[in-house]
C-alpha atoms as a PDB file:
ATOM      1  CA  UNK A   1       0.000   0.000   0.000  1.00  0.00           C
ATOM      2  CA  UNK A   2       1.384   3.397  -0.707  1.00  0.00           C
ATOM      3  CA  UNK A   3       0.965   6.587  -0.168  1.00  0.00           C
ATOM      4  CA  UNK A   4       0.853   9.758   2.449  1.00  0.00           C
ATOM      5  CA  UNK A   5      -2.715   9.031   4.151  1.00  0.00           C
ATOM      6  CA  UNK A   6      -2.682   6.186   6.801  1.00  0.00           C
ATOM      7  CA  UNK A   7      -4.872   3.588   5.692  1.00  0.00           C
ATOM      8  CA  UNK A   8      -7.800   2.864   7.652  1.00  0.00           C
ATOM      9  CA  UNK A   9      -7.665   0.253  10.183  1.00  0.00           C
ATOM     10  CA  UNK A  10     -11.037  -1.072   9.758  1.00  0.00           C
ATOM     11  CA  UNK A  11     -12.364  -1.532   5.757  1.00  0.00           C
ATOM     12  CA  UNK A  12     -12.607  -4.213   3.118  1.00  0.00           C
ATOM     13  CA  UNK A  13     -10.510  -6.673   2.664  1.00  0.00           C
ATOM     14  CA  UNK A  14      -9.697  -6.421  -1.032  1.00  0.00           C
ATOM     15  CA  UNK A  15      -8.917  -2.716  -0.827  1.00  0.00           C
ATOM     16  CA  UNK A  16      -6.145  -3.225   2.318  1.00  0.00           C
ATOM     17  CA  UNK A  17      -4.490  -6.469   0.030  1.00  0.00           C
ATOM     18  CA  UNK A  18      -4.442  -8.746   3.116  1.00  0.00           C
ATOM     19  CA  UNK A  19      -4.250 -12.549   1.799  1.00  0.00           C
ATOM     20  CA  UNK A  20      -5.720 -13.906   4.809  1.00  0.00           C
ATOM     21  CA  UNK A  21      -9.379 -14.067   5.527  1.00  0.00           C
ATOM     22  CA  UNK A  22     -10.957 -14.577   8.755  1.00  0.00           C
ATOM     23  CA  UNK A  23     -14.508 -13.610   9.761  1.00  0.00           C
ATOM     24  CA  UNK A  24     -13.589 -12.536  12.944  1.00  0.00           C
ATOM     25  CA  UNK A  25     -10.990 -10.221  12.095  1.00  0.00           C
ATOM     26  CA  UNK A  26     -12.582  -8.779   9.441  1.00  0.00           C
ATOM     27  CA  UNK A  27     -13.157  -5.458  10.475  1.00  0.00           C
ATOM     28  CA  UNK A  28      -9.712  -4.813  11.695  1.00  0.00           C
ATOM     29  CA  UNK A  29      -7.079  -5.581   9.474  1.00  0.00           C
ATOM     30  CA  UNK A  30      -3.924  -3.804   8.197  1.00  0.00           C
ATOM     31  CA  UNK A  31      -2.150  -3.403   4.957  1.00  0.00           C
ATOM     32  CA  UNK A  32      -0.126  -7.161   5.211  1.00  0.00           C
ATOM     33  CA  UNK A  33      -0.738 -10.282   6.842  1.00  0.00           C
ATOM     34  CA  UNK A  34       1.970  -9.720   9.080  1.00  0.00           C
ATOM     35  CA  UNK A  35       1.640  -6.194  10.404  1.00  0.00           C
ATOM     36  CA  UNK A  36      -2.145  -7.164  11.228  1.00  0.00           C
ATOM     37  CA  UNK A  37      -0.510 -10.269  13.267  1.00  0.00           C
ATOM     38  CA  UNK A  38       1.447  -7.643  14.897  1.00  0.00           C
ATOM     39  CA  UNK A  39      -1.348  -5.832  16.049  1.00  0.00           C
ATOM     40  CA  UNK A  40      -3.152  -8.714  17.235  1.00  0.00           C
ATOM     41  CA  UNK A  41      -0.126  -9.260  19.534  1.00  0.00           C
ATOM     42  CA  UNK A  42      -0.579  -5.725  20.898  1.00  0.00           C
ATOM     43  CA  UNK A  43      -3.521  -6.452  21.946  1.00  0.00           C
ATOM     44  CA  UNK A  44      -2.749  -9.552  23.845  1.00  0.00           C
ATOM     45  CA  UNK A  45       0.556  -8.483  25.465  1.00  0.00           C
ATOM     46  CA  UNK A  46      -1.706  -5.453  26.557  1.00  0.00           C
ATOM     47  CA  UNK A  47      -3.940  -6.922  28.938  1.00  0.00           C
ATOM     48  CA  UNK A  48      -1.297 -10.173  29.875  1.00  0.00           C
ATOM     49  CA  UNK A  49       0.580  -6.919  31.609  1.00  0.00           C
ATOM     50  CA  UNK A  50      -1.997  -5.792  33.395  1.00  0.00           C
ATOM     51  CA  UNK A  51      -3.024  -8.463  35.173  1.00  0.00           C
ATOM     52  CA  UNK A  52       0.160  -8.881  36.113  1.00  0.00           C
ATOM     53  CA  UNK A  53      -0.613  -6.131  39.097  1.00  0.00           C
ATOM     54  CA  UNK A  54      -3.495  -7.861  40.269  1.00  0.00           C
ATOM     55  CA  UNK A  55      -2.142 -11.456  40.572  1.00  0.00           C
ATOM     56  CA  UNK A  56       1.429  -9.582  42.493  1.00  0.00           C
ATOM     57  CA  UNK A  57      -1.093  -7.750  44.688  1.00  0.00           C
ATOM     58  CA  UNK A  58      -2.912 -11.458  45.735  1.00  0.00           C
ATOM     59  CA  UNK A  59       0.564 -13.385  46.199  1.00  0.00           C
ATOM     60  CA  UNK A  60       1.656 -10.258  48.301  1.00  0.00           C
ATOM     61  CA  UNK A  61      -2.049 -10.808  50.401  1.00  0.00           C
ATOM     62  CA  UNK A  62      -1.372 -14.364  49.869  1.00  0.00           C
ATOM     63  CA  UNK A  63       2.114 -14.202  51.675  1.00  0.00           C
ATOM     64  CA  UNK A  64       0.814 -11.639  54.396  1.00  0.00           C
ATOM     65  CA  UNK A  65      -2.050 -14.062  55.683  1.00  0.00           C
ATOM     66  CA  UNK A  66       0.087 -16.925  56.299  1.00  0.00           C
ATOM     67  CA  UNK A  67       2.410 -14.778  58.424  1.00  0.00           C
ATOM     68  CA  UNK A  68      -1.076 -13.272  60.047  1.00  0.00           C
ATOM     69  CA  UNK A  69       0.228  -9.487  59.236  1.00  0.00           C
ATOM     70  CA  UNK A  70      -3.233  -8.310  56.872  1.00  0.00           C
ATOM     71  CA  UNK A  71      -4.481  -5.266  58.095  1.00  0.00           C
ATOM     72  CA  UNK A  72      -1.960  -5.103  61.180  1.00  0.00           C
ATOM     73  CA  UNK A  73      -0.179  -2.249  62.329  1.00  0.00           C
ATOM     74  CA  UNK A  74       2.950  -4.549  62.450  1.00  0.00           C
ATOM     75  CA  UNK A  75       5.959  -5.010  60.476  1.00  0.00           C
ATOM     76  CA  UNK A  76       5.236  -8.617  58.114  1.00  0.00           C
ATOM     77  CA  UNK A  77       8.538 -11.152  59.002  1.00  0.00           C
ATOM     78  CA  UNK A  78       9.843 -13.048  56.538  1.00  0.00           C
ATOM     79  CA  UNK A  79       8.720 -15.798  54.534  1.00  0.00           C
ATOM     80  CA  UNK A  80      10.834 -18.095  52.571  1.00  0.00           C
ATOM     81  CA  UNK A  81      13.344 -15.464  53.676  1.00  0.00           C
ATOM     82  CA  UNK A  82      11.959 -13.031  51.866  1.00  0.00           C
ATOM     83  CA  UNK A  83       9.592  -9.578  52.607  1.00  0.00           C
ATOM     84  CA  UNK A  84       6.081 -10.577  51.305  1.00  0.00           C
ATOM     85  CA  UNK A  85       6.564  -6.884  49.670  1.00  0.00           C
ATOM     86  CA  UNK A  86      10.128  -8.294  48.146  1.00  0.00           C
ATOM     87  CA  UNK A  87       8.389 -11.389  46.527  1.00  0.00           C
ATOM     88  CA  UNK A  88       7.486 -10.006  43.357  1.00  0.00           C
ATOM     89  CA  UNK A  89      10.916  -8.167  42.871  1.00  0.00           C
ATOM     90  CA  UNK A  90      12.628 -11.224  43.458  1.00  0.00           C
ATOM     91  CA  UNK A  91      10.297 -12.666  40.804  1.00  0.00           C
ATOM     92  CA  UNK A  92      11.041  -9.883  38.237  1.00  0.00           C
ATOM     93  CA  UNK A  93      14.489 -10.808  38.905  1.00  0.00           C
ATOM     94  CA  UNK A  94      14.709 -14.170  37.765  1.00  0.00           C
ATOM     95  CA  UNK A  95      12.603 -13.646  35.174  1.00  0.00           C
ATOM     96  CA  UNK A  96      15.404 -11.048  34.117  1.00  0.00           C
ATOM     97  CA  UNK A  97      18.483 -13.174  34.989  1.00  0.00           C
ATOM     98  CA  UNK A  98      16.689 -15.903  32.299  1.00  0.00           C
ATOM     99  CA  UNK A  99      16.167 -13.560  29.679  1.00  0.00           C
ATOM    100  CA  UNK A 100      19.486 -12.053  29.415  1.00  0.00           C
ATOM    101  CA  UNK A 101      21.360 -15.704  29.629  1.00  0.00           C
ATOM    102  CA  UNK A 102      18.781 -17.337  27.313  1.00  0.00           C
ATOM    103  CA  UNK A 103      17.055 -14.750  24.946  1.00  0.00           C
ATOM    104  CA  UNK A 104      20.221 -14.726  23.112  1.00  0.00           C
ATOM    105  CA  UNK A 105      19.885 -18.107  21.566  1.00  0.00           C
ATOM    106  CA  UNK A 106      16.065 -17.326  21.140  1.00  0.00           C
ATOM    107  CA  UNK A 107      17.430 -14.773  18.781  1.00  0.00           C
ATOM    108  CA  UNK A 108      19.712 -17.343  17.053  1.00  0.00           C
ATOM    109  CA  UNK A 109      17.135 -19.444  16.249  1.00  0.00           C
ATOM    110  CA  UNK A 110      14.649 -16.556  15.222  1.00  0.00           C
ATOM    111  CA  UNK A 111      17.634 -15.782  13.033  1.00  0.00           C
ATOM    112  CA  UNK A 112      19.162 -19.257  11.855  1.00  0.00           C
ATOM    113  CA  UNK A 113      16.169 -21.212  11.549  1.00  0.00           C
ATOM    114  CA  UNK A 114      13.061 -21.482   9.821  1.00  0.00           C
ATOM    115  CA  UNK A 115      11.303 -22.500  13.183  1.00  0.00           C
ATOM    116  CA  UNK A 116      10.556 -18.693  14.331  1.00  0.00           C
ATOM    117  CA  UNK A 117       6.883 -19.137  13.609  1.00  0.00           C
ATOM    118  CA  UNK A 118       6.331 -22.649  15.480  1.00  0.00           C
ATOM    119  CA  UNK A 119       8.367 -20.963  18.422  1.00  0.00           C
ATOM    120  CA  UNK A 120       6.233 -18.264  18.484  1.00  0.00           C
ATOM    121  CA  UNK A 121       2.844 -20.535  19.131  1.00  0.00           C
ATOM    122  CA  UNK A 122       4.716 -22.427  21.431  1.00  0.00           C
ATOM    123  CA  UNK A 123       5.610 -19.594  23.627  1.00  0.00           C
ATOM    124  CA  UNK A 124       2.268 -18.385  23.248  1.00  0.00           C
ATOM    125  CA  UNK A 125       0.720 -21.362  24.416  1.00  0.00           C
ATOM    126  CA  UNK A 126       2.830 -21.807  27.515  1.00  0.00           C
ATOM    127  CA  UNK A 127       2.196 -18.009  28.795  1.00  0.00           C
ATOM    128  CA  UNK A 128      -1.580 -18.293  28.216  1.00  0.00           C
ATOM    129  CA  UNK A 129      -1.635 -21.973  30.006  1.00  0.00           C
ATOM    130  CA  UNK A 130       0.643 -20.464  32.830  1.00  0.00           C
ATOM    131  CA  UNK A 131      -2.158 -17.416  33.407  1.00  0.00           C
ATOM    132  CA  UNK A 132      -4.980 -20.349  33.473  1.00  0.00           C
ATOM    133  CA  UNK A 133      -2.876 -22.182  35.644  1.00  0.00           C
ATOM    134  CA  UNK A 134      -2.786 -19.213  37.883  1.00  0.00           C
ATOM    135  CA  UNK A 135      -6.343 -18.674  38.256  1.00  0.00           C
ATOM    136  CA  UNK A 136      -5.758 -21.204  40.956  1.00  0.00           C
ATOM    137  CA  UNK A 137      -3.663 -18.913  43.071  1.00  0.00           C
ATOM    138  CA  UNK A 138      -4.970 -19.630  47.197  1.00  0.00           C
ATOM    139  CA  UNK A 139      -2.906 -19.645  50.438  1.00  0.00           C
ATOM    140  CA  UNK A 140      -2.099 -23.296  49.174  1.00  0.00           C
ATOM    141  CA  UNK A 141      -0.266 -22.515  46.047  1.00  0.00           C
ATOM    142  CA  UNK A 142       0.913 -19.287  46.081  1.00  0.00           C
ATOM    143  CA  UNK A 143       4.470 -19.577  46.523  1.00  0.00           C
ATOM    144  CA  UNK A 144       4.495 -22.448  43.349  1.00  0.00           C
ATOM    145  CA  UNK A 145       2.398 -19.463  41.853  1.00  0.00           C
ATOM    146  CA  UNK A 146       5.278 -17.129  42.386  1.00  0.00           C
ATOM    147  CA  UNK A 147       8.015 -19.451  40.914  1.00  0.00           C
ATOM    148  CA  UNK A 148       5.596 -19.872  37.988  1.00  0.00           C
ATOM    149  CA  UNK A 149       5.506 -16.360  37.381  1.00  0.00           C
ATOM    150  CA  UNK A 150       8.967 -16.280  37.120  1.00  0.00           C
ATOM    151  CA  UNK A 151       9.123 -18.315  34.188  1.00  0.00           C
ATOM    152  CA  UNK A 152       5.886 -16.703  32.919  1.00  0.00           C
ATOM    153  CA  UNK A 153       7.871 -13.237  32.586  1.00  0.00           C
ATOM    154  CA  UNK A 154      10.679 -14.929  30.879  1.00  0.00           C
ATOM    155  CA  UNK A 155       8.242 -16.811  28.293  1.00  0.00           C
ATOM    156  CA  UNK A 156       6.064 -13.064  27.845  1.00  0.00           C
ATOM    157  CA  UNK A 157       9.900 -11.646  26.765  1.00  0.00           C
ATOM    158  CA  UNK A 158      10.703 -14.686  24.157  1.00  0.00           C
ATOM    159  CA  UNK A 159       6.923 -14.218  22.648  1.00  0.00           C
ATOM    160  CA  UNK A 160       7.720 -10.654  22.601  1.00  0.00           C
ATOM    161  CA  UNK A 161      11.167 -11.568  20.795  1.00  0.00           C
ATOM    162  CA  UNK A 162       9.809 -13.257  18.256  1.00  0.00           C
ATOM    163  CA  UNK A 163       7.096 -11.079  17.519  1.00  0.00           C
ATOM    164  CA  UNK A 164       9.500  -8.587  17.378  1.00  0.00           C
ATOM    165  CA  UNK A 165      11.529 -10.302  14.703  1.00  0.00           C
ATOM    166  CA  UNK A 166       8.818 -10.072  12.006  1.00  0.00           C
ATOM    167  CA  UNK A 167       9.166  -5.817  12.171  1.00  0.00           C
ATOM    168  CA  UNK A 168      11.596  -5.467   9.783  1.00  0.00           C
ATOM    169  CA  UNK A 169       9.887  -6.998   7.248  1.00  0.00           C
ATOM    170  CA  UNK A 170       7.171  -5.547   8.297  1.00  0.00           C
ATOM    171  CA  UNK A 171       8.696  -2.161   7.253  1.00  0.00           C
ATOM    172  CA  UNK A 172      10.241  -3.474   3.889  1.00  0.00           C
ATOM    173  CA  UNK A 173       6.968  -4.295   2.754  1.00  0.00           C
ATOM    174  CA  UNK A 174       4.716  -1.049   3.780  1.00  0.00           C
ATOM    175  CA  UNK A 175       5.983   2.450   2.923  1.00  0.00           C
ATOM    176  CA  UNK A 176       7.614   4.831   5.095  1.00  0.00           C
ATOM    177  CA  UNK A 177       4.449   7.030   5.784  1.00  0.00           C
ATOM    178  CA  UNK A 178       2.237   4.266   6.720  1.00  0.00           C
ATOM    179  CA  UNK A 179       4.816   2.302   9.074  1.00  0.00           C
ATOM    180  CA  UNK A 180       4.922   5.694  11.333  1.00  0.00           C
ATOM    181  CA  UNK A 181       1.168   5.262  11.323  1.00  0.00           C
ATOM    182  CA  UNK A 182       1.542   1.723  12.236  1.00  0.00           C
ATOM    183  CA  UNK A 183       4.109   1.906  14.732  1.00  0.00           C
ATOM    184  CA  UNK A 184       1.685   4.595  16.416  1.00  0.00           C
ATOM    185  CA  UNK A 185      -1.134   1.839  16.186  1.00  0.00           C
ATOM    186  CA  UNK A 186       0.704  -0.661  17.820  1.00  0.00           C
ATOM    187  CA  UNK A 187       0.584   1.690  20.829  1.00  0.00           C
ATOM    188  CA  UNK A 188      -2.244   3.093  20.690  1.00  0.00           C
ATOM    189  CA  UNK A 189      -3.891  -0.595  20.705  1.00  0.00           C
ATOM    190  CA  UNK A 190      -1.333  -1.843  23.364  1.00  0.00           C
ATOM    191  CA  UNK A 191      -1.588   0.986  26.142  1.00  0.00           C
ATOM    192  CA  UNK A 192      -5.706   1.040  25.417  1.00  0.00           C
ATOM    193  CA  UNK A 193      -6.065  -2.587  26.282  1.00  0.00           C
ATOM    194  CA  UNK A 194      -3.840  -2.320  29.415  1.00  0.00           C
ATOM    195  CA  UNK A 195      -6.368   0.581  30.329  1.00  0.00           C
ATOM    196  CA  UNK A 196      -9.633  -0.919  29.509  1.00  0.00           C
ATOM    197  CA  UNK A 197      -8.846  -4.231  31.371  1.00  0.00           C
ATOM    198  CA  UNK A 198      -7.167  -1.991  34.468  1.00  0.00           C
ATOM    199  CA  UNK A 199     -10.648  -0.573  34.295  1.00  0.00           C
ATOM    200  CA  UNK A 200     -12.508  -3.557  33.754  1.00  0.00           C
ATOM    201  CA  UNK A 201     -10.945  -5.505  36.590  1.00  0.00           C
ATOM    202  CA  UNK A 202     -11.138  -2.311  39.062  1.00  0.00           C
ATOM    203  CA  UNK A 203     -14.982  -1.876  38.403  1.00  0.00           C
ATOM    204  CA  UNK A 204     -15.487  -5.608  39.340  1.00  0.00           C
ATOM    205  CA  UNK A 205     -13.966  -5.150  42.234  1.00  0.00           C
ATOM    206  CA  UNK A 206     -15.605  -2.485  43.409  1.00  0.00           C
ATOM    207  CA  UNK A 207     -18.916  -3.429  42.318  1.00  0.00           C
ATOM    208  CA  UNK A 208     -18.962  -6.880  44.159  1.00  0.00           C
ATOM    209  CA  UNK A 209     -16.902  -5.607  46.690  1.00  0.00           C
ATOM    210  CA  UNK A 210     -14.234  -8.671  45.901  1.00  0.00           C
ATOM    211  CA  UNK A 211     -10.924  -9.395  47.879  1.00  0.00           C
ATOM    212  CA  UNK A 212      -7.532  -9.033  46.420  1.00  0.00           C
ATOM    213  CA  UNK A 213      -7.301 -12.994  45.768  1.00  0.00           C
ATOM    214  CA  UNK A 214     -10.861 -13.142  44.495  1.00  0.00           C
ATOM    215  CA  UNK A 215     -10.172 -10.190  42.140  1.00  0.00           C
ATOM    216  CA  UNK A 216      -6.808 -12.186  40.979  1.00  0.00           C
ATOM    217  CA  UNK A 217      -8.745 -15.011  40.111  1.00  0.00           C
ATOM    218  CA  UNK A 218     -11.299 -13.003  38.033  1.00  0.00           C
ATOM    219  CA  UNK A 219      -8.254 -11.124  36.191  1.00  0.00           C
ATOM    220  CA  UNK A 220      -6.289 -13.921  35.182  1.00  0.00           C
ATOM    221  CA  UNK A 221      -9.678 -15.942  34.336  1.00  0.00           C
ATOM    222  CA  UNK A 222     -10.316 -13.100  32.089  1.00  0.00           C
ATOM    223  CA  UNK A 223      -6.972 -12.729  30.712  1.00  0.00           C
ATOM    224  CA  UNK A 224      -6.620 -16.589  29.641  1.00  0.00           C
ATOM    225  CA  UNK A 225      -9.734 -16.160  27.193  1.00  0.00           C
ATOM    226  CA  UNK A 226      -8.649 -12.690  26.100  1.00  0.00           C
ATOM    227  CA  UNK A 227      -4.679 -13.001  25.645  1.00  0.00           C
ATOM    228  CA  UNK A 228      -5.832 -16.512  24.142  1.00  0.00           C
ATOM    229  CA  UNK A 229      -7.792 -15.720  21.975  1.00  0.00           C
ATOM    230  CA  UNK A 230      -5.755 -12.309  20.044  1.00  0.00           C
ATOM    231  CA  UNK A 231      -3.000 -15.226  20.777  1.00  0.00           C
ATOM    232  CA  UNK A 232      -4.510 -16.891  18.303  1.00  0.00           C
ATOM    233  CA  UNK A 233      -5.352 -14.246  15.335  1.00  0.00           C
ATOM    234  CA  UNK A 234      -1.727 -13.304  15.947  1.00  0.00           C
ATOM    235  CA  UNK A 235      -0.290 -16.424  14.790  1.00  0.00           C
ATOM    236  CA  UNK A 236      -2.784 -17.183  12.096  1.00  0.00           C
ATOM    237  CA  UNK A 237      -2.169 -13.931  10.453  1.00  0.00           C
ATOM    238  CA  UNK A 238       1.797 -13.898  11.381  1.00  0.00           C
ATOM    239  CA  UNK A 239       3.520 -16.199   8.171  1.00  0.00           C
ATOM    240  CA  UNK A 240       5.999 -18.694   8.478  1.00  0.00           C
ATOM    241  CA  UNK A 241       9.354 -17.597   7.371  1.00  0.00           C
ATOM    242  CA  UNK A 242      12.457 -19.444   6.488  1.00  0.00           C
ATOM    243  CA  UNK A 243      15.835 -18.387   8.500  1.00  0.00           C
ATOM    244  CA  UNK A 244      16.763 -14.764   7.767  1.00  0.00           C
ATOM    245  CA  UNK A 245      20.556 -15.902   7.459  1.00  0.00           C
ATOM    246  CA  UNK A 246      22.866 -19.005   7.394  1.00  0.00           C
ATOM    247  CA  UNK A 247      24.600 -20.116  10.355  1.00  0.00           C
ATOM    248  CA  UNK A 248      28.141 -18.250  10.428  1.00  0.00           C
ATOM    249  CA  UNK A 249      30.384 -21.582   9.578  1.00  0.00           C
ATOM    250  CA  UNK A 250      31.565 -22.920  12.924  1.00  0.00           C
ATOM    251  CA  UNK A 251      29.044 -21.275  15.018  1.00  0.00           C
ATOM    252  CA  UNK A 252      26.629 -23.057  16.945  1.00  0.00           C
ATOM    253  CA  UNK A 253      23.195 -21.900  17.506  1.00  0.00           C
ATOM    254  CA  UNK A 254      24.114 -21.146  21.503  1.00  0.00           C
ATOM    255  CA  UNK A 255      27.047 -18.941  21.096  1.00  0.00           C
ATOM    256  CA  UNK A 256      25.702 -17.361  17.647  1.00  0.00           C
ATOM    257  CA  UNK A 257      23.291 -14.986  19.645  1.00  0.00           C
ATOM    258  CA  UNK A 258      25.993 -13.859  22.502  1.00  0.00           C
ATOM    259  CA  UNK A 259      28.268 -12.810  19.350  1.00  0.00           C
ATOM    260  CA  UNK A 260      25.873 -11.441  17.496  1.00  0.00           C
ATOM    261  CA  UNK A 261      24.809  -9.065  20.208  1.00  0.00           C
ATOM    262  CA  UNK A 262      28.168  -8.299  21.360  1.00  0.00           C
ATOM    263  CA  UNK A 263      28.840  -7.151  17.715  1.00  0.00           C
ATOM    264  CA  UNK A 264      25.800  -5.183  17.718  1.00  0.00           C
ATOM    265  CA  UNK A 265      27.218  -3.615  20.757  1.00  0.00           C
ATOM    266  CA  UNK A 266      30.539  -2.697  19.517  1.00  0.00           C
ATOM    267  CA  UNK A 267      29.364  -1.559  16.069  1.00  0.00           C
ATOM    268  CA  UNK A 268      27.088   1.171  18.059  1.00  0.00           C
ATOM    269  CA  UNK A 269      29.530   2.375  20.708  1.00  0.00           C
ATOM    270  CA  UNK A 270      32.374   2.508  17.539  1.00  0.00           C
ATOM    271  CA  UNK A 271      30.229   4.505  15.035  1.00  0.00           C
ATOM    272  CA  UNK A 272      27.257   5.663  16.503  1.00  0.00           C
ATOM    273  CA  UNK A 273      28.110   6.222  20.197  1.00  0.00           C
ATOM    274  CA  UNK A 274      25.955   9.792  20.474  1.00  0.00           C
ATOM    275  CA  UNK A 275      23.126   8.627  18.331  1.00  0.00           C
ATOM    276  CA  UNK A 276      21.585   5.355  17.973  1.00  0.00           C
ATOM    277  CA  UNK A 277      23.648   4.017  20.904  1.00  0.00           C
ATOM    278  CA  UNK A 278      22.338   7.089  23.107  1.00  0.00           C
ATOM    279  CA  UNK A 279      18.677   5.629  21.590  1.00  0.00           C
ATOM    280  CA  UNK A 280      19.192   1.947  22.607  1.00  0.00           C
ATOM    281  CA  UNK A 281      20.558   2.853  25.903  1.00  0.00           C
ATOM    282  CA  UNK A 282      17.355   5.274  26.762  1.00  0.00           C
ATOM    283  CA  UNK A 283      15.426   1.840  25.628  1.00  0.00           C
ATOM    284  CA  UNK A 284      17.133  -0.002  28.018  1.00  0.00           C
ATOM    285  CA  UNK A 285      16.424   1.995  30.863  1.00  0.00           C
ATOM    286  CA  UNK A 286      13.077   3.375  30.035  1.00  0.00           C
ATOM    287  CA  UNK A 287      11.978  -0.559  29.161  1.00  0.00           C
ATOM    288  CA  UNK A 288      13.094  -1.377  32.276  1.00  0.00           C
ATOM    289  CA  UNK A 289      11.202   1.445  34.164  1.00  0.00           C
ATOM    290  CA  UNK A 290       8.033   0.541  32.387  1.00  0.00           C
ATOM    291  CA  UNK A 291       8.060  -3.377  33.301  1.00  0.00           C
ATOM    292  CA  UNK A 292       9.150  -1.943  36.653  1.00  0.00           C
ATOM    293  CA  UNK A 293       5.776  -1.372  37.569  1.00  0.00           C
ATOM    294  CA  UNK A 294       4.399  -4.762  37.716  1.00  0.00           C
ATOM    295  CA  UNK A 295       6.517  -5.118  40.526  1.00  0.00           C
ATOM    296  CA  UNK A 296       5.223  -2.545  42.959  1.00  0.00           C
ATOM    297  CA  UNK A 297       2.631  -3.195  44.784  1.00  0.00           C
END
């Protein structure tokens, strides 16, 4: 599709050239197969973050009542020698510690392989099982619920990996005026469904007057069916792609990601130390103050 006025995000099919049809998705549908997919996993990352806050805020509840500190005017002990208000931290932390030891091979094989699409369902399915899972979160589970969401924040950052790896096609394939439309989209659609399910959840709770666990269990109930199901238009309208490169010869897939990231590195900080290394480093710390907040209570 070219050019200068941003196509319309809901239309006909024909006139948007999207290849594939789906009757539920009809009405919402971008210029290419893949850039809709990429919207569709705006959407579900969207409200998969949000209810992050409410399940940390049960687990924290959770971890209070078994050291009978709710509601007291007292300082909470410790509990599996950790703060109940340190729990979720610690959580964020191995979820972080995975990512940055792991995600580099997830990259390889993003890269390397033709398997990026078949990793991308499988991470899918294993964050949306995990947030099912978690609907079960009670003063009986809760601290298995915890380790689980450990892994469930490292699994969120591969889906988001892979998902990421389709934007520069993305951008070879649309024209420069409509990508800066789309990229504005893509927000747009991801900050509004972290704010209509913050709302959603928050008017259920004060309607029925529910307790932190209670309104845990509603959020990730809710979030199963909803990250499931843009989970699935996602992947039926992302394509399958064969590997973007060939396997430098006597790499391995493990150690291909570490180097190619440590080239990345160098390549910025040699030649463009006070431009797009200044950008990547503001990422770095302003990505890491955003998925900050899932972590205070």
């Amino acid at each position: 599709m070219t050019g200068s006025k941003p196509p319309a995000v809901a239309g006909n099919n024909t006139s948007i050239g999207a290849q594939k049809n789906c009757f539920l998705s009809n009405k919402l549908r971008l210029a290419t197969d893949d850039s809709t997919g990429f919207l569709y996993q705006r959407c579900a990352t969207g409200s998969l973050v949000m209810s992050n806050i409410f399940l940390a805020v049960s687990i924290i509840t959770l971890a209070e009542m078994e050291l009978g500190c709710v509601g007291a005017d007292v300082e909470c002990g410790k509990i599996y020698g950790f703060k109940p208000s340190s729990l979720i931290a610690v959580s964020a932390t191995v979820s972080g510690i995975l990512s940055a030891f792991i995600l580099p091979f997830i990259g390889a094989v993003i890269d390397y392989t033709p398997h990026r699409h078949l990793l991308g369902v499988v991470s899918s399915v294993i964050v949306v099982a995990i947030q099912a899972i978690q609907i079960y979160t009670v003063e009986g589970t809760w601290f298995l619920m915890t380790i689980l969401q450990s892994f469930a924040g490292f699994m969120f950052q591969v889906v988001t990996l892979v998902s990421y790896g389709y934007l520069p096609e993305i951008a070879a394939t649309i024209d420069a005026q409509t990508l800066k439309w789309y990229s504005s989209l893509y927000y747009m659609f991801f900050f509004g469904h972290q704010v209509l399910f913050l709302v959603a959840i928050a008017a259920i709770s004060i309607i029925f007057a529910t307790s932190d666990v209670l309104t845990a269990q509603i959020s990730q109930g809710i979030d199963a069916l909803a990250t499931g199901g843009y989970f699935v238009l996602t992947w039926y309208y992302f394509t399958k792609k064969e590997a973007k490169a060939e396997l430098p010869e006597g790499s391995s897939l493990i150690g291909a990601g570490f180097t190619q990231v440590f080239r990345t590195s160098k390549g910025l900080y040699d030649h463009y130390p006070k431009t797009v290394g200044m950008f990547f480093l503001g990422c770095a710390f302003s990505q890491a103050s955003k998925y900050s907040f899932i972590a205070i209570r």
